[in-house]
N, C-alpha and C. Protein backbone atom coordinates (compact mmCIF):
# COMPACT_ATOMS: atom_id res chain seq x y z
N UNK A 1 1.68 -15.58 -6.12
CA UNK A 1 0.26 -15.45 -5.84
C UNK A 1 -0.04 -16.11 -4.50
N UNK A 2 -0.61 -15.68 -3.80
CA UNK A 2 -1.42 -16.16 -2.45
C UNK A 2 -2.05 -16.91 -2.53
N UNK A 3 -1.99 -18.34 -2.16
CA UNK A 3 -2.89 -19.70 -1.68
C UNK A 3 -3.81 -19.09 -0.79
N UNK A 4 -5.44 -18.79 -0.91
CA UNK A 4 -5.52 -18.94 0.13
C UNK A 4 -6.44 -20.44 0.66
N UNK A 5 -6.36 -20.94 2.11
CA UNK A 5 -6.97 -22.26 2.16
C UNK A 5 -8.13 -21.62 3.11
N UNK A 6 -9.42 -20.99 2.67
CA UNK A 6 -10.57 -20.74 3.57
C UNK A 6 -11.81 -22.10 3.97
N UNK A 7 -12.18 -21.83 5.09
CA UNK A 7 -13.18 -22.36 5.50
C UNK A 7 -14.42 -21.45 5.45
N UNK A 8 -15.60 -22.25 5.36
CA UNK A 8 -17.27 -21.23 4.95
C UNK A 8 -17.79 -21.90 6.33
N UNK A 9 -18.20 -20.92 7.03
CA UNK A 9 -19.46 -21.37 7.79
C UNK A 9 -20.72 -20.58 7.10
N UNK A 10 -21.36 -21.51 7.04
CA UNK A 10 -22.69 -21.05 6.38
C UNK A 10 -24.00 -20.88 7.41
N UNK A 11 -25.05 -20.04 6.92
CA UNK A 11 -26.09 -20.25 7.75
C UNK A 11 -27.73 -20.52 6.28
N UNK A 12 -28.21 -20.98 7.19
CA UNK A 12 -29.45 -21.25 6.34
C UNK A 12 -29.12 -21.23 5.03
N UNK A 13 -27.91 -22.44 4.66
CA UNK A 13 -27.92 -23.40 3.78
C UNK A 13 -26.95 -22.21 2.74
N UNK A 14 -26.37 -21.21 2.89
CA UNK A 14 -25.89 -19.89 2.60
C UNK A 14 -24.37 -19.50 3.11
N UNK A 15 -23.16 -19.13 2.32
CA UNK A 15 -21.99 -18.66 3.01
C UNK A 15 -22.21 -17.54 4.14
N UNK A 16 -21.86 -17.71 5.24
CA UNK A 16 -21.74 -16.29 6.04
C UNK A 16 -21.04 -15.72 6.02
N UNK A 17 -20.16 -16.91 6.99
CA UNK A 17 -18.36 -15.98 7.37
C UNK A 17 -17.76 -16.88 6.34
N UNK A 18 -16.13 -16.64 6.60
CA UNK A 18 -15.36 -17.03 6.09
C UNK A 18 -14.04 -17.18 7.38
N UNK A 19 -13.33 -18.38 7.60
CA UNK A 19 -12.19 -18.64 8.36
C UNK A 19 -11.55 -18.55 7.62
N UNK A 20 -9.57 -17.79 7.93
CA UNK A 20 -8.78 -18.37 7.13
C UNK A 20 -7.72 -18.73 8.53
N UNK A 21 -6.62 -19.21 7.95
CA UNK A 21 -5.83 -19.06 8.77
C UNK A 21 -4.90 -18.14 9.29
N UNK A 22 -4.74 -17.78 10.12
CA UNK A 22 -3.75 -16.72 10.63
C UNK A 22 -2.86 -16.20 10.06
N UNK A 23 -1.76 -17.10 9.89
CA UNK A 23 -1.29 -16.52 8.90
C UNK A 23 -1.53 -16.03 7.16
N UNK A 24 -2.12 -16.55 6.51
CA UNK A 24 -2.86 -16.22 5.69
C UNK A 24 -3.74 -14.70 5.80
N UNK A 25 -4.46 -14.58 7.45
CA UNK A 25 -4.79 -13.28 7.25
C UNK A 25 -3.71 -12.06 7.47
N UNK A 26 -2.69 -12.46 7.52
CA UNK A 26 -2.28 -11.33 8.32
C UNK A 26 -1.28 -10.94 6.67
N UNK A 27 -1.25 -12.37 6.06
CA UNK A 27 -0.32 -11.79 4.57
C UNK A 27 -1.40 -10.65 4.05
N UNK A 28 -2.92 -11.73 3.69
CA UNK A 28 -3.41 -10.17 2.86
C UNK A 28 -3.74 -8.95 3.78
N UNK A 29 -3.83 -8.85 4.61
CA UNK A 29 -3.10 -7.52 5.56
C UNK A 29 -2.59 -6.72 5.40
N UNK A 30 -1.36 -7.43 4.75
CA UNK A 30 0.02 -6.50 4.52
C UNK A 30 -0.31 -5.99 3.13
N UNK A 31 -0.95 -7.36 2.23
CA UNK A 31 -0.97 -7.11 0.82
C UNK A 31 -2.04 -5.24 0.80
N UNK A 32 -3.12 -5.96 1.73
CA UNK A 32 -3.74 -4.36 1.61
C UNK A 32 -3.06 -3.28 1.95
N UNK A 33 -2.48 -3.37 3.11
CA UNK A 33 -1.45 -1.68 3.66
C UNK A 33 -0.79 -1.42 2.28
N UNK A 34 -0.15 -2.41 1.73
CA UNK A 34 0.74 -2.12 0.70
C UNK A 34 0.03 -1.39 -0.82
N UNK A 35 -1.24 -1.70 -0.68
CA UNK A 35 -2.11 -0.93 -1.64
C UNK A 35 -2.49 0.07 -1.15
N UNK A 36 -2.85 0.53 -0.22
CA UNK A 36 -3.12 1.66 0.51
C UNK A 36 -2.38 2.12 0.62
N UNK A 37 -0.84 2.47 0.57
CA UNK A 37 -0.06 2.95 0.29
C UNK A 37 0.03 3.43 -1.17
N UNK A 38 0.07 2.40 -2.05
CA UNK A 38 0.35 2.80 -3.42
C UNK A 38 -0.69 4.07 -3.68
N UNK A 39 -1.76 3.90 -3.18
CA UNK A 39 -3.04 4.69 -4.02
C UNK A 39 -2.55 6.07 -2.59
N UNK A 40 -2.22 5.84 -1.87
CA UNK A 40 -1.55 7.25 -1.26
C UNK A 40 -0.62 8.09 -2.05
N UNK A 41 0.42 7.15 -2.70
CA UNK A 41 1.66 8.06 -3.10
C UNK A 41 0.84 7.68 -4.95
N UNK A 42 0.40 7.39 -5.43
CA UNK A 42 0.01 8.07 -6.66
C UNK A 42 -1.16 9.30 -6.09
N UNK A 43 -1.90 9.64 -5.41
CA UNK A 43 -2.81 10.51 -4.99
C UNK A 43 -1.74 11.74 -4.77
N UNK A 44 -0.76 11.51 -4.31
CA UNK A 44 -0.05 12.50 -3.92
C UNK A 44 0.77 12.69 -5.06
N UNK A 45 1.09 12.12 -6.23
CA UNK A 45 1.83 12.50 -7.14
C UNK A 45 0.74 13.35 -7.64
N UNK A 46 -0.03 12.62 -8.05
CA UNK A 46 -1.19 13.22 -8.90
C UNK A 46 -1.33 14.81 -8.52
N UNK A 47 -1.53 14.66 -7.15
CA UNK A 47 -2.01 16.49 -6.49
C UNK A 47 -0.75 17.13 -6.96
N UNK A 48 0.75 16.26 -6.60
CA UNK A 48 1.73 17.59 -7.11
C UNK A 48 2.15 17.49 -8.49
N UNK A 49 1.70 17.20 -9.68
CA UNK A 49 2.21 16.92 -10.79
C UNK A 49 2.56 18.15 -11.48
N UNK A 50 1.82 19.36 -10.97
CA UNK A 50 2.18 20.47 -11.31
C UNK A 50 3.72 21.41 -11.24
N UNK A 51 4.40 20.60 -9.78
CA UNK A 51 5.25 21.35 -8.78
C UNK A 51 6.47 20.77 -9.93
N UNK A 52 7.79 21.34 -9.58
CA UNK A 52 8.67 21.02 -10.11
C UNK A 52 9.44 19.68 -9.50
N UNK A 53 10.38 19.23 -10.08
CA UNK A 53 11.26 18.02 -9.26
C UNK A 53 12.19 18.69 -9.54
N UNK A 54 13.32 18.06 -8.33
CA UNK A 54 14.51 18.08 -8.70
C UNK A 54 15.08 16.50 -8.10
N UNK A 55 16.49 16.21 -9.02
CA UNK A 55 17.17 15.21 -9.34
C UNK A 55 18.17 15.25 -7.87
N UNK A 56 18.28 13.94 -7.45
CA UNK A 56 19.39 14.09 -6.13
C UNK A 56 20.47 14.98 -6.25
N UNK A 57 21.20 14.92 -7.29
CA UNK A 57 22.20 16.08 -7.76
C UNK A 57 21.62 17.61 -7.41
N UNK A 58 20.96 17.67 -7.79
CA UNK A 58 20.30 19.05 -7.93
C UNK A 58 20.00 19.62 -6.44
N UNK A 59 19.59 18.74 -5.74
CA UNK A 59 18.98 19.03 -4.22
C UNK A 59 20.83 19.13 -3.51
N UNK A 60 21.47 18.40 -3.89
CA UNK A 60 22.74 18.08 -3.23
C UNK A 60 23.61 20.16 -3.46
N UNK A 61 23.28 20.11 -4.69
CA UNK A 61 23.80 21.27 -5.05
C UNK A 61 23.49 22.28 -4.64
N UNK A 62 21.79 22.23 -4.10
CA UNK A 62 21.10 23.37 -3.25
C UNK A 62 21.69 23.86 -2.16
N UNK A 63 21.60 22.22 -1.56
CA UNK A 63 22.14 22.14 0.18
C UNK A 63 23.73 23.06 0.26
N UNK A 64 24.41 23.03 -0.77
CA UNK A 64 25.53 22.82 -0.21
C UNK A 64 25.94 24.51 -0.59
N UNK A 65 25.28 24.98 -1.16
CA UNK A 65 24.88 26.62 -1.94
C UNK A 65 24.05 27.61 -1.04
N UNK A 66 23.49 26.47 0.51
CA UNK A 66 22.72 26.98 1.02
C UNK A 66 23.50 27.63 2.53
N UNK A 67 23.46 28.31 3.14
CA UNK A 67 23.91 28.29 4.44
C UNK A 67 22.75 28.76 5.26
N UNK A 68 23.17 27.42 6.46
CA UNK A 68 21.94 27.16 7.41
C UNK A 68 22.22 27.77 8.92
């Protein structure tokens, strides 16, 4: 789990911003790309759930059945 150590600047007695440290921002950064990814490739499973798969074997067997 991620420590994070933030600072509040507040205004009229109220949180505004938020500081963190550098490194700290740049982990949840990554943590987000890395979700934004996930919800890419389930979006994209989802759209092809219909299509067929095939097994590495199976594609290997195509290729080699195929002439290019």
């Amino acid at each position: 789990m991620l420590k994070l150590n933030p600072s509040f600047i507040t205004k009229d007695g109220k949180n505004e911003f938020v500081v963190l440290p550098y490194d700290e921002f740049t982990e949840i950064q990554s943590l987000l790309e890395d979700l934004e990814d996930l919800q890419d490739l389930r979006q994209a499973k989802h759209e092809q759930e219909d299509e067929p798969s095939y097994s590495l074997e199976e594609v290997r067997a195509m290729l080699d059945n195929s002439s290019f």
